[in-house]
Protein backbone atom coordinates (compact mmCIF):
# COMPACT_ATOMS: atom_id res chain seq x y z
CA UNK A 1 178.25 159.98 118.91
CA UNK A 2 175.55 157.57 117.46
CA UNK A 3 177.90 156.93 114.56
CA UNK A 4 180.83 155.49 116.60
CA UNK A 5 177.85 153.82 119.16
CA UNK A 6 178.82 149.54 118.26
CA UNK A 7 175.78 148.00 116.47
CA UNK A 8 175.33 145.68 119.39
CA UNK A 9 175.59 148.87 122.18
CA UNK A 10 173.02 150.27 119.48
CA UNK A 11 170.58 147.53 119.77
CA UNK A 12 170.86 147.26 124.03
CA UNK A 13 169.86 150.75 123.68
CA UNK A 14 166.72 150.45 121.94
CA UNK A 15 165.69 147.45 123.09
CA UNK A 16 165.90 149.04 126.77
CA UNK A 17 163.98 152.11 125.43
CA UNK A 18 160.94 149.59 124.17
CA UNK A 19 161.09 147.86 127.03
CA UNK A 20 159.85 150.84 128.83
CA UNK A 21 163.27 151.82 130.64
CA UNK A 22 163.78 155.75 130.79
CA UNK A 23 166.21 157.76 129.43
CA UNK A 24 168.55 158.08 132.60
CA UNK A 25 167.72 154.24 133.49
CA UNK A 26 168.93 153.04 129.76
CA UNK A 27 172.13 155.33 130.06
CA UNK A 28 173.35 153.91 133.44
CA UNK A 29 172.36 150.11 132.38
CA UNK A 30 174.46 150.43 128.59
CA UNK A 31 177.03 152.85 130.02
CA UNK A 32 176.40 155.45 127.47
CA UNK A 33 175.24 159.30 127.68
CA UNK A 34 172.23 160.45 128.14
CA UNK A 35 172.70 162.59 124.85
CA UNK A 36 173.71 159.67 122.91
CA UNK A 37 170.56 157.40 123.77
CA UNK A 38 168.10 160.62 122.57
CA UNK A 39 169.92 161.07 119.32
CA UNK A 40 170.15 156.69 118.35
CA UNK A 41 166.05 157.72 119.76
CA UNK A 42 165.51 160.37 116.89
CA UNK A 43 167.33 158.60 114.18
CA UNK A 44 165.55 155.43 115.04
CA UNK A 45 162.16 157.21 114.80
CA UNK A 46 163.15 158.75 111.88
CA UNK A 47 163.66 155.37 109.87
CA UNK A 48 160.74 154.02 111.14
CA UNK A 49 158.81 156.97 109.76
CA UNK A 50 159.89 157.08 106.81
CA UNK A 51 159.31 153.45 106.62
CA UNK A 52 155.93 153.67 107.67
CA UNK A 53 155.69 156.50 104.99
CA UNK A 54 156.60 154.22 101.97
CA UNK A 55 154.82 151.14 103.03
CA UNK A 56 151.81 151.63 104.96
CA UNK A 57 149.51 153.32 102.44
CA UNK A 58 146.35 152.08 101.35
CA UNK A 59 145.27 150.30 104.00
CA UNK A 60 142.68 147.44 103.77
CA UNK A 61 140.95 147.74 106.92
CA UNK A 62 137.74 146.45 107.47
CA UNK A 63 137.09 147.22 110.97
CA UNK A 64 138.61 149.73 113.05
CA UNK A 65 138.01 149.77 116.87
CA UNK A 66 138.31 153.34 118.54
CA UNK A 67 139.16 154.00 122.30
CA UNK A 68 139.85 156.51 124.80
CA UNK A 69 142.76 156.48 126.94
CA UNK A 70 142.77 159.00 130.08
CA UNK A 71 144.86 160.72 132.01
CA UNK A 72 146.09 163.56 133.62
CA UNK A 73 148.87 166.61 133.95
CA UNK A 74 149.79 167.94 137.06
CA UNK A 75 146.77 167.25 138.61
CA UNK A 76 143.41 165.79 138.34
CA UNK A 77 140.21 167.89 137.45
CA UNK A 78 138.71 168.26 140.62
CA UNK A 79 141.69 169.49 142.31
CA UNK A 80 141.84 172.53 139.97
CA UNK A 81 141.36 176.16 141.44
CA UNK A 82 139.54 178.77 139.57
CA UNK A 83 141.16 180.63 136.88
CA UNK A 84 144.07 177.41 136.02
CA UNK A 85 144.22 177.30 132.60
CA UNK A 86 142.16 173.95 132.20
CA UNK A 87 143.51 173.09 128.12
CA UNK A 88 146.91 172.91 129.90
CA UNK A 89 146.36 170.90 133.31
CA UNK A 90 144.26 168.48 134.33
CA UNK A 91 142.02 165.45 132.53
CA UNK A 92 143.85 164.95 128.91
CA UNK A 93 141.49 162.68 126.68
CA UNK A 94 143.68 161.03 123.96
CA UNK A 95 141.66 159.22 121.41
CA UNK A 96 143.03 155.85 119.48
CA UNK A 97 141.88 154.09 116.02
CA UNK A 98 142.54 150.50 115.81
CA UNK A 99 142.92 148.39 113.38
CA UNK A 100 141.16 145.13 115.01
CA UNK A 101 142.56 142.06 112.64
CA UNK A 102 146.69 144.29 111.89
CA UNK A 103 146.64 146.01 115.41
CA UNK A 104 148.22 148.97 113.06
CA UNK A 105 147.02 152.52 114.10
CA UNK A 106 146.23 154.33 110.77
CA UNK A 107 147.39 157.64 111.02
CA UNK A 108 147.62 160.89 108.95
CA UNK A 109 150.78 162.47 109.90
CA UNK A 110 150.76 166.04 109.59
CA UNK A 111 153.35 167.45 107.55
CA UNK A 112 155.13 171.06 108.14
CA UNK A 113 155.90 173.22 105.71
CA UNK A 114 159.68 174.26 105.48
């Protein structure tokens, strides 16, 4: 459990994770489960968005730089066949809003219902 994880086993974990190391990679380099790592993940991203939440609000941006960033799932445009459902495969266009002086991507999170 995440509970019983050491605070410095806690902190190897995440700092693999934002590193770039995956899942299975992080669990074989700290020695700890695979389940472990994703739940210290999710309670980790939790804090951080309820910290973004309480402190990032009212932004003063003054200019905000917007990009693309492409890529791909399963396989690229031209190699779909007729009839593949295109909004689930192929090009994916994700579009990003940048601060330019913070480097903070301004966000509206959307919020569920419960």
């Amino acid at each position: 459990m995440v509970n019983r994880t050491s605070l410095a086993r806690r902190t190897q974990i995440i700092n693999c994770l934002v590193e770039g190391n995956s899942i299975r990679s992080t669990e074989r380099m700290t020695d700890t489960h695979w389940d472990t790592v994703m739940r210290l993940a999710v309670e980790v991203g939790q804090g951080c968005e309820r910290i973004m939440d309480e402190k990032m609000r009212g932004l003063p941006s003054k200019r905000i730089q917007v990009d693309e960033i492409w890529s791909y799932v399963g396989k690229h445009q031209r190699f779909l066949k007729p009839g593949e459902d295109r909004s689930q495969i192929g090009d994916q266009w994700t579009f990003v809003a940048l601060d330019a002086d913070t480097k903070l991507v301004p966000c509206y999170p959307h919020r569920e219902a419960h």
